[in-house]
Protein backbone atom coordinates (compact mmCIF):
# COMPACT_ATOMS: atom_id res chain seq x y z
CA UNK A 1 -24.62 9.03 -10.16
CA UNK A 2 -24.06 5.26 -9.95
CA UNK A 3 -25.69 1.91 -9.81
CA UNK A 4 -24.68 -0.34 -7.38
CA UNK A 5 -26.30 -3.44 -9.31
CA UNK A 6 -24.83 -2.73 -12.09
CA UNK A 7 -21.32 -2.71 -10.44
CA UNK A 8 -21.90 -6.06 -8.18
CA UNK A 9 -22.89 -7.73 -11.55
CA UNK A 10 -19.52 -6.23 -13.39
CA UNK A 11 -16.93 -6.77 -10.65
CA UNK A 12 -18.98 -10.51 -9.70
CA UNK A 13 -18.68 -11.40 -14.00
CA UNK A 14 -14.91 -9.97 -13.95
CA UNK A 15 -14.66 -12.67 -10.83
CA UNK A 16 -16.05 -15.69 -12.63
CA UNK A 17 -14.07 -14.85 -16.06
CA UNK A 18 -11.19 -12.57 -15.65
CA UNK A 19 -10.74 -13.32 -19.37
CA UNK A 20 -13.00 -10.30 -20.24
CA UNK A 21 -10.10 -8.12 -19.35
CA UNK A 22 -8.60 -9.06 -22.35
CA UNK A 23 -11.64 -8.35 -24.38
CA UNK A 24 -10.41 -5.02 -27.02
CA UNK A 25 -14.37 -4.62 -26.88
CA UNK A 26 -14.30 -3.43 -22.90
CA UNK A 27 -12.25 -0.94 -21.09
CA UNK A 28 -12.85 -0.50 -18.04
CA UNK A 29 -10.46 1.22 -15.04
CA UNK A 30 -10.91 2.46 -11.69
CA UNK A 31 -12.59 5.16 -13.41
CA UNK A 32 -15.44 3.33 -13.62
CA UNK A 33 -16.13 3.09 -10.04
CA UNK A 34 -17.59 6.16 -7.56
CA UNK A 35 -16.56 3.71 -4.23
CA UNK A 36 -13.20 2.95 -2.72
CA UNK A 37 -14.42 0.02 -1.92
CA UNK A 38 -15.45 -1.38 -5.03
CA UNK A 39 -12.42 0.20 -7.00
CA UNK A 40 -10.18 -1.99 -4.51
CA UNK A 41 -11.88 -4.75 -5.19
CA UNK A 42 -11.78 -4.65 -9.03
CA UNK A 43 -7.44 -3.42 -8.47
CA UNK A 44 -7.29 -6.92 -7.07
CA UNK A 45 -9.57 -8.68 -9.48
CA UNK A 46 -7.19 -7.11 -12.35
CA UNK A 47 -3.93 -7.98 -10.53
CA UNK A 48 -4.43 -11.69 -9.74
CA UNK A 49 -6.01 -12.18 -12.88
CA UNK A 50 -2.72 -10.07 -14.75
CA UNK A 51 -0.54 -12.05 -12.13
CA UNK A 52 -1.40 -15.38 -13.40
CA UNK A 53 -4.72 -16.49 -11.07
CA UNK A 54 -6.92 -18.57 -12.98
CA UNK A 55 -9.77 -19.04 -10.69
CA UNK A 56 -10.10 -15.82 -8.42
CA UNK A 57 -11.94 -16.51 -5.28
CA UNK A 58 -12.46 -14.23 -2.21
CA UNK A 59 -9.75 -15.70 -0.34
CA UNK A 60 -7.89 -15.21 -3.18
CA UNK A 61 -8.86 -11.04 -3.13
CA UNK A 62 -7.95 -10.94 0.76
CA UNK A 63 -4.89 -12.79 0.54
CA UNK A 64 -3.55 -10.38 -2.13
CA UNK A 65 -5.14 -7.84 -0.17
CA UNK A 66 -3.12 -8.67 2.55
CA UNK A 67 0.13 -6.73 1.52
CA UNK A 68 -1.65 -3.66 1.53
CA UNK A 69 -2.65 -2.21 4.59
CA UNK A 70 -5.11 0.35 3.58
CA UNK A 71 -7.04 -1.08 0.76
CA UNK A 72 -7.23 -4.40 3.42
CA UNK A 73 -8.81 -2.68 6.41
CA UNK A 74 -11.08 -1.34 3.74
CA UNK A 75 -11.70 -4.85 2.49
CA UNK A 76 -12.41 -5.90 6.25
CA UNK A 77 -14.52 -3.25 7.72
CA UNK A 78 -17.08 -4.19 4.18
CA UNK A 79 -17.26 -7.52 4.87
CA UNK A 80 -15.42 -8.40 1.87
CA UNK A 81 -14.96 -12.00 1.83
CA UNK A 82 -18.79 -12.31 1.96
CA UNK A 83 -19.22 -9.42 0.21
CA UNK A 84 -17.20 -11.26 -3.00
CA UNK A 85 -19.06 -14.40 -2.11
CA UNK A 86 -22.01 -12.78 -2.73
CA UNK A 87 -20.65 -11.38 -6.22
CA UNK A 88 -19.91 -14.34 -7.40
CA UNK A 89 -23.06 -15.96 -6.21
CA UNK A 90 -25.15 -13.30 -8.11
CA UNK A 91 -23.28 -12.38 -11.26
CA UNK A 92 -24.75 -13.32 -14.77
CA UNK A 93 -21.91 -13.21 -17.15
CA UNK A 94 -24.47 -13.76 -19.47
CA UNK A 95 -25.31 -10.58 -19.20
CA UNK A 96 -22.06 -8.47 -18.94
CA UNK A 97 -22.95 -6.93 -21.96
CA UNK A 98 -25.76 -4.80 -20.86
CA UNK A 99 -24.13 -4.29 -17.43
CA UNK A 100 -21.08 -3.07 -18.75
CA UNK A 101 -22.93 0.22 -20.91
CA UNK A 102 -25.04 1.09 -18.38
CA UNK A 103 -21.82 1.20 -16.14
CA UNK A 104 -20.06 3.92 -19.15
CA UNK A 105 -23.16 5.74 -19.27
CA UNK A 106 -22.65 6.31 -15.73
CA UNK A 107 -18.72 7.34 -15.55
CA UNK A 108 -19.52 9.05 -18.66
CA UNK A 109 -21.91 11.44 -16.80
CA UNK A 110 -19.75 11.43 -13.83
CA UNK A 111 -17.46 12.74 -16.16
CA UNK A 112 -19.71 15.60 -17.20
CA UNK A 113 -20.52 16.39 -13.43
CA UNK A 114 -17.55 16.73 -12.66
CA UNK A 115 -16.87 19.20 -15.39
CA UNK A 116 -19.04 21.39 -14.80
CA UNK A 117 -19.17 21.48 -11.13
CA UNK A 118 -14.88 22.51 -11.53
């Protein structure tokens, strides 16, 4: 199970304040996400941000990108520079909040799934 709106507005509110990393009241991981795609682009999101990036921008995703040829061809063959455009365009930070426990809810019954179907 998983809901891609949920994620664009999560990874897209991560994008316009990377702060919320930092928040005790959130954890999220690569857990959280079902897609390669999207668990790239939130590895990158976390890095820059970690690294010292203040403003994260989608050329600042492919350029860190870059140095890894996998997750990169991934990047490319989604679109991603639109793709994060696009995030950013959309997110509501406003309303992380609610985005962010419906996105729990989720990995937590992914969680479940998966341990039952092993």
């Amino acid at each position: 199970m998983y809901d891609k709106s949920t994620v664009l507005m999560i990874l897209g509110s991560l994008i316009k304040k990377p702060s919320l990393f930092l928040e005790d009241k959130y954890s999220i991981t690569e857990q959280d996400f079902v897609e390669r795609f999207h668990t790239i682009i939130f590895g990158a999101i976390k890095n820059l941000y970690l690294g010292g990036v203040k403003t994260i921008t989608a050329l600042e995703i492919d350029k860190y990108l870059s140095s890894y040829a996998v997750q990169k061809k991934i990047f490319d063959d989604n679109n991603g520079i639109q793709y994060v455009d696009n995030l950013i365009k959309f997110a509501k930070v406003e309303n992380f909040d609610f985005h962010y426990n419906i996105l729990k809810k989720y990995t937590s019954v992914n969680k479940d799934l998966t341990f039952v179907a092993v």
